[in-house]
C-alpha atoms as a PDB file:
ATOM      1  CA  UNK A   1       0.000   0.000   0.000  1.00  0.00           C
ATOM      2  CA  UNK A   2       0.817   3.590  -0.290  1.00  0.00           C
ATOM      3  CA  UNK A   3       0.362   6.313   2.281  1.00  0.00           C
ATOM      4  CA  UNK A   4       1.343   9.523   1.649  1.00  0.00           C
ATOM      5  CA  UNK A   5       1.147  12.096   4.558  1.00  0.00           C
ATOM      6  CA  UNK A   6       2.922  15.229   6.458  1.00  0.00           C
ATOM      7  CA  UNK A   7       5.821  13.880   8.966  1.00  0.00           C
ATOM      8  CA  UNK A   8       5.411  14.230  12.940  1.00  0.00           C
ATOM      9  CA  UNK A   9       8.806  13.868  13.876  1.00  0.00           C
ATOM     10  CA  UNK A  10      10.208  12.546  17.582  1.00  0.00           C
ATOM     11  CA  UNK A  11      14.041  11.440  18.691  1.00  0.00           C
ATOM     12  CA  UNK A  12      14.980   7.835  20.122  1.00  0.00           C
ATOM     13  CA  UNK A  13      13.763   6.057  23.293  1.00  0.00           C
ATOM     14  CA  UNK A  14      10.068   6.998  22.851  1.00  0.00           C
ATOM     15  CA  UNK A  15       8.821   4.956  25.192  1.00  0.00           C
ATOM     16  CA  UNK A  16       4.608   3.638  25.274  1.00  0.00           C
ATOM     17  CA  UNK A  17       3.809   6.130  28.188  1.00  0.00           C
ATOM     18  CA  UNK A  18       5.155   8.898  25.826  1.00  0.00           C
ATOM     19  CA  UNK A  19       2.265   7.088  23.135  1.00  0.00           C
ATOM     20  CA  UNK A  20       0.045   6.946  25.611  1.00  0.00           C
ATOM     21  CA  UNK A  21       0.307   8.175  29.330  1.00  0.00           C
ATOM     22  CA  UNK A  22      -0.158   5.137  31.935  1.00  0.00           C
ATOM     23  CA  UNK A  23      -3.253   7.651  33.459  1.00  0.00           C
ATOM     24  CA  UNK A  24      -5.541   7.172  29.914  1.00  0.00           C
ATOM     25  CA  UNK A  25      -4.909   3.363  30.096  1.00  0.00           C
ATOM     26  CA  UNK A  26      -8.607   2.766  32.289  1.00  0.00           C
ATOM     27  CA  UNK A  27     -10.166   3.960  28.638  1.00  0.00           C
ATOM     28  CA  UNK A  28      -9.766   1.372  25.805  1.00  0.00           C
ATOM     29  CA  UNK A  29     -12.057   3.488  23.557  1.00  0.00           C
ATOM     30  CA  UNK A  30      -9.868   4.510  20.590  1.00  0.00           C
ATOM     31  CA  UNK A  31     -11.801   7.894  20.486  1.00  0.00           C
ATOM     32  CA  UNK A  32     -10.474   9.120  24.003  1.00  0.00           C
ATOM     33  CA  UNK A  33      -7.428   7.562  23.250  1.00  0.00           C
ATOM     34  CA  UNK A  34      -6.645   9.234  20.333  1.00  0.00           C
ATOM     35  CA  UNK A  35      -6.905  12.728  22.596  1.00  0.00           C
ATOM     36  CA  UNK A  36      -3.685  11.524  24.366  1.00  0.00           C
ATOM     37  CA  UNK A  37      -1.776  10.174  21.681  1.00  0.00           C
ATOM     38  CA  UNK A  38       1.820  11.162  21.626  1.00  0.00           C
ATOM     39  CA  UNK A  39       1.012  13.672  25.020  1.00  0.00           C
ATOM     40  CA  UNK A  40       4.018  13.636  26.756  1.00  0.00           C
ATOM     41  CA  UNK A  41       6.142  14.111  23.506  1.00  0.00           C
ATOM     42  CA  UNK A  42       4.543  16.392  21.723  1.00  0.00           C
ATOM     43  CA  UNK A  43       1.151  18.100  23.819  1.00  0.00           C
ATOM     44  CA  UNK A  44       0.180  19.559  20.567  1.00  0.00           C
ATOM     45  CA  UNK A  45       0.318  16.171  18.890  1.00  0.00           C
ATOM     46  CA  UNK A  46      -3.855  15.209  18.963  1.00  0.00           C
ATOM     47  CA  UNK A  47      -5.115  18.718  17.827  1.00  0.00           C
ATOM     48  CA  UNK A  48      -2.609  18.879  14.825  1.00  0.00           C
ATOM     49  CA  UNK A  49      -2.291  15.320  12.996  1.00  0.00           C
ATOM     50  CA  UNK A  50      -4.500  14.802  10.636  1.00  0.00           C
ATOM     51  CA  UNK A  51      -5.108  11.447   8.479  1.00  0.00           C
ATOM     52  CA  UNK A  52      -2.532   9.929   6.696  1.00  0.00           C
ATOM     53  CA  UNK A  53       0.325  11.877   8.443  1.00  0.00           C
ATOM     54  CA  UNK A  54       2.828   9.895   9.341  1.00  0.00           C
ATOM     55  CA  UNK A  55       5.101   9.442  12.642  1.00  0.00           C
ATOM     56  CA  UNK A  56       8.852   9.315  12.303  1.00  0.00           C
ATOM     57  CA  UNK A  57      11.903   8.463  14.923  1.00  0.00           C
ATOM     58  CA  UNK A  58      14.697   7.746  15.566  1.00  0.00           C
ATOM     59  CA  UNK A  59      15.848   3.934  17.915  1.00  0.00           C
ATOM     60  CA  UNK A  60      13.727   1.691  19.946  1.00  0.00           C
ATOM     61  CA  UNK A  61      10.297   3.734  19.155  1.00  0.00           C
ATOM     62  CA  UNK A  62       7.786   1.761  21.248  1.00  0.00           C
ATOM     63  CA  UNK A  63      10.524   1.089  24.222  1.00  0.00           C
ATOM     64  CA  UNK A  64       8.894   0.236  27.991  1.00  0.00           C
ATOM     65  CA  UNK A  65       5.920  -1.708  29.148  1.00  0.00           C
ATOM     66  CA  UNK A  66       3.791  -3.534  26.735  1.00  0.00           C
ATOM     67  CA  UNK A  67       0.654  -2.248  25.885  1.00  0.00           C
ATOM     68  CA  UNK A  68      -1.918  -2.701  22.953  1.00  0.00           C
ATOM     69  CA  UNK A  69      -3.175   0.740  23.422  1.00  0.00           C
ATOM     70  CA  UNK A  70       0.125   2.450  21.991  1.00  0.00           C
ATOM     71  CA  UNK A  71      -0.300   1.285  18.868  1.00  0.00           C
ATOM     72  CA  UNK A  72      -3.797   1.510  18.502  1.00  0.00           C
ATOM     73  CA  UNK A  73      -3.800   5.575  20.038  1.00  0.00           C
ATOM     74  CA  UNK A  74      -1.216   6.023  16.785  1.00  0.00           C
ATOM     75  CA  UNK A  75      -4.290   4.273  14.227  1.00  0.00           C
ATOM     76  CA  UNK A  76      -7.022   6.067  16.154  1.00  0.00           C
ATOM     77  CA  UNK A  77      -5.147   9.418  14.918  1.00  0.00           C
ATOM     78  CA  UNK A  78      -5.503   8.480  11.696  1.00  0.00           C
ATOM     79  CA  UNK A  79      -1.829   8.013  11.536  1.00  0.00           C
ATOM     80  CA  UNK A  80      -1.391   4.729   8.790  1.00  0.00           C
ATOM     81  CA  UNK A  81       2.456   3.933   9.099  1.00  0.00           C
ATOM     82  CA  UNK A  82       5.087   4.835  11.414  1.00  0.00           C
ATOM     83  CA  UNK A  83       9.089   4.586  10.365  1.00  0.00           C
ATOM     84  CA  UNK A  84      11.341   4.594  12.358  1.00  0.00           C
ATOM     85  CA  UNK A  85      15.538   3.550  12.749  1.00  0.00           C
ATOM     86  CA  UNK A  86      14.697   0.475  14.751  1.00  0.00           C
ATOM     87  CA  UNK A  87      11.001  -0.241  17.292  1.00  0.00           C
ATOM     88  CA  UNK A  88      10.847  -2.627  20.812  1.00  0.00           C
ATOM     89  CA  UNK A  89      10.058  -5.781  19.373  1.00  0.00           C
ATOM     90  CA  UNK A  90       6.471  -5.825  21.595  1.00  0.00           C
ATOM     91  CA  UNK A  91       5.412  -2.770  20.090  1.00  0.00           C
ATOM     92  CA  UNK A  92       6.447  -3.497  16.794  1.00  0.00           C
ATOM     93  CA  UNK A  93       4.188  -6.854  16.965  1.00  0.00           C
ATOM     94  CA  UNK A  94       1.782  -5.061  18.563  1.00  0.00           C
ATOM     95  CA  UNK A  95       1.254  -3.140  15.831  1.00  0.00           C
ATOM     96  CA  UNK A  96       1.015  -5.735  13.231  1.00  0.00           C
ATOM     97  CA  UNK A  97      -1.562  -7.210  15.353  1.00  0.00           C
ATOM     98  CA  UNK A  98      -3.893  -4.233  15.635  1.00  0.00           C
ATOM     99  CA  UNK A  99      -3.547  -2.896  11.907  1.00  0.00           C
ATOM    100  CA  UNK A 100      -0.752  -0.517  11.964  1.00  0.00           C
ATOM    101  CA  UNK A 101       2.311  -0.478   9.533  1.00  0.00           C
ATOM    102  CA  UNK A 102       5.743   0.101  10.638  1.00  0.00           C
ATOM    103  CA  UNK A 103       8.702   0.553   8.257  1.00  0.00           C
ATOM    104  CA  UNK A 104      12.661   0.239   9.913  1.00  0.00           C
ATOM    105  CA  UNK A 105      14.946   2.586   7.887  1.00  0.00           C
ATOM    106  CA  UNK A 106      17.361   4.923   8.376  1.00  0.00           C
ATOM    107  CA  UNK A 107      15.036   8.397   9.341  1.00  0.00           C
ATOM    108  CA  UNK A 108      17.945  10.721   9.370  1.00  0.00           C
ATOM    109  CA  UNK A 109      17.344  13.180   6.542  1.00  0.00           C
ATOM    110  CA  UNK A 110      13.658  12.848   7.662  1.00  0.00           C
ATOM    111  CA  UNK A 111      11.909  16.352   9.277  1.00  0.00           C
ATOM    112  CA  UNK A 112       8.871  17.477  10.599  1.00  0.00           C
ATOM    113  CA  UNK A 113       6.523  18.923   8.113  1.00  0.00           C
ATOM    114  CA  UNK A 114       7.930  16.916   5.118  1.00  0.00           C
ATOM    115  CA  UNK A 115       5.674  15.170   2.821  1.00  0.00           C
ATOM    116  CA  UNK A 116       6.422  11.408   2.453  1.00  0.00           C
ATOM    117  CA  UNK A 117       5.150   8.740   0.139  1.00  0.00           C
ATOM    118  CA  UNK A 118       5.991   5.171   1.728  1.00  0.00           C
ATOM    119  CA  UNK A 119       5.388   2.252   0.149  1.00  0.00           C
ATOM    120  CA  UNK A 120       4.969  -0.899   2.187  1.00  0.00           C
ATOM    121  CA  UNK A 121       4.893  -3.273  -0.456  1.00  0.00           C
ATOM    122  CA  UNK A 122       8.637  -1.770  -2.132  1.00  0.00           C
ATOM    123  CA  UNK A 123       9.496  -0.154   1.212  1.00  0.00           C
ATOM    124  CA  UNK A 124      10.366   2.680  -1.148  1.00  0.00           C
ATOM    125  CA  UNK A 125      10.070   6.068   1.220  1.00  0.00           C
ATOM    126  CA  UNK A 126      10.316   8.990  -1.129  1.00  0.00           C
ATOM    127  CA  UNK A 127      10.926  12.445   0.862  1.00  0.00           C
ATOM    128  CA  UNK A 128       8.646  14.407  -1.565  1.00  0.00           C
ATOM    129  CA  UNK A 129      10.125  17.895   0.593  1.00  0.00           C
ATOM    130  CA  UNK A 130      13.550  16.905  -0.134  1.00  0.00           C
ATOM    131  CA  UNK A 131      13.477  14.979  -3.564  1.00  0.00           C
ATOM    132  CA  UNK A 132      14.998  11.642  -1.978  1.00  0.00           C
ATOM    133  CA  UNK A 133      14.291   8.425  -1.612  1.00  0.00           C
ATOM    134  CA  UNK A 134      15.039   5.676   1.380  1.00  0.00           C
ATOM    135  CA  UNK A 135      14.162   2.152   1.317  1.00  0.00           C
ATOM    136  CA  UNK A 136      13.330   0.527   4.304  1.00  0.00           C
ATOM    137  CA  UNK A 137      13.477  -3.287   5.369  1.00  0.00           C
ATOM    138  CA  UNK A 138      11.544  -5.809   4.016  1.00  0.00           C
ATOM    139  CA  UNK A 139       7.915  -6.472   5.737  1.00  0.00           C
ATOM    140  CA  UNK A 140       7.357 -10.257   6.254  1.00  0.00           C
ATOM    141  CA  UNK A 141       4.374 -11.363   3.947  1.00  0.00           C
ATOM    142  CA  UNK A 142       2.745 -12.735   6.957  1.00  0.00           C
ATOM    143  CA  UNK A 143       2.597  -9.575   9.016  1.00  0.00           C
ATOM    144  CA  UNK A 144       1.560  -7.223   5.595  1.00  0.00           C
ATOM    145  CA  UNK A 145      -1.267  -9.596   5.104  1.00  0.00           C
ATOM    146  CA  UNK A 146      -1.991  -9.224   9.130  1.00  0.00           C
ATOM    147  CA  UNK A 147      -2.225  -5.569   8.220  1.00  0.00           C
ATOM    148  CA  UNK A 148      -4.189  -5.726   5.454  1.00  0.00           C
ATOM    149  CA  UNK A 149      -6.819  -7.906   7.166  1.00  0.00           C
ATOM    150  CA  UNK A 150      -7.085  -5.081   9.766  1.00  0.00           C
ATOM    151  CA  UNK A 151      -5.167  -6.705  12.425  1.00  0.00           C
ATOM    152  CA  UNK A 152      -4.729 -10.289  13.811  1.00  0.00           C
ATOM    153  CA  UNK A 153      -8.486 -10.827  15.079  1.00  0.00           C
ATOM    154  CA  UNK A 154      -9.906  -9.608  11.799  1.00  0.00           C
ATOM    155  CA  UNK A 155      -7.408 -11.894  10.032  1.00  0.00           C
ATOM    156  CA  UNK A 156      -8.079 -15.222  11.884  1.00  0.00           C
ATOM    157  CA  UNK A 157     -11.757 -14.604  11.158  1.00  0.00           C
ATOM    158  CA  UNK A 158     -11.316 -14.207   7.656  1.00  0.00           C
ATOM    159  CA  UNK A 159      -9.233 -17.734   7.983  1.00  0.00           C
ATOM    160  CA  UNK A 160     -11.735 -19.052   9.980  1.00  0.00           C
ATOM    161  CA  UNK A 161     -14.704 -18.099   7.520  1.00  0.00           C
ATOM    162  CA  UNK A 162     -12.678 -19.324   4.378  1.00  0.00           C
ATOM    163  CA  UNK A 163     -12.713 -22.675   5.904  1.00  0.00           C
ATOM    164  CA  UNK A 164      -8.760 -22.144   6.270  1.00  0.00           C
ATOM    165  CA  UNK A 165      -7.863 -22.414  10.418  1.00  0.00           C
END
């Protein structure tokens, strides 16, 4: 797929309570947690992302406790992919799981307010701002088609209806 949106940029080490603050995590209602998203990083975060932008960092986005409702705070924004250098391995299946893409590559000539194009199926991330182009790593088939089913319950239904689990 291709998303093309405005970049939200943040730095390494941003950790799930910088996603979304421990005190929002009595809610699991994607519409109050999408007020909170990305709070303690960026306060301004909620009121200014719009759908399709995109989140970009630096190493070990998604670092600290596990928690589903990171991930899906990011999708409730409207936010489709985020790239980053590297993600904590929970968060980064987490994701997957709930219908969020995430694209490792190198984010360094990335900035906030440029206008990406990232494909998920090339893992082609053209820098429309700047006039360059990254690639990122590979996506395993098995997690794009995750994605595309809207997340691992939606996918194991589909299996299950198609006769197929």
């Amino acid at each position: 797929m291709i998303f093309s949106g405005k970049v939200f940029k943040f730095g390494d080490n941003i950790d799930t309570d910088a996603i979304i603050p421990a005190r929002y995590l009595n809610d699991s209602n994607d519409d109050n947690l999408k007020k909170h998203c990305m709070e303690d990083a960026d306060a301004g975060f909620a009121s200014n992302v719009s759908n399709g932008d995109i989140i970009v960092a630096g190493n070990n986005f998604g670092c600290g406790s596990s928690r589903e409702h990171a991930p899906r705070a990011i999708k409730a924004c409207g936010v489709p992919v985020v790239i980053a250098k590297s993600f904590a391995r929970i968060f980064y299946r987490n994701s997957f799981n709930i219908g969020l893409f995430i694209l490792e590559a190198d984010t360094a000539g990335i900035d906030s307010g440029d206008f990406l194009e990232a494909d998920t199926d090339t893992g082609e991330i053209k820098n429309k701002t700047k006039n360059t182009v990254i690639k990122a790593k590979p996506i395993p088939k098995f997690m794009s088609e995750l994605v595309n089913a809207g997340g691992l319950i939606a996918y194991a239904k589909k299996k299950i209806k198609e006769g197929r689990i």
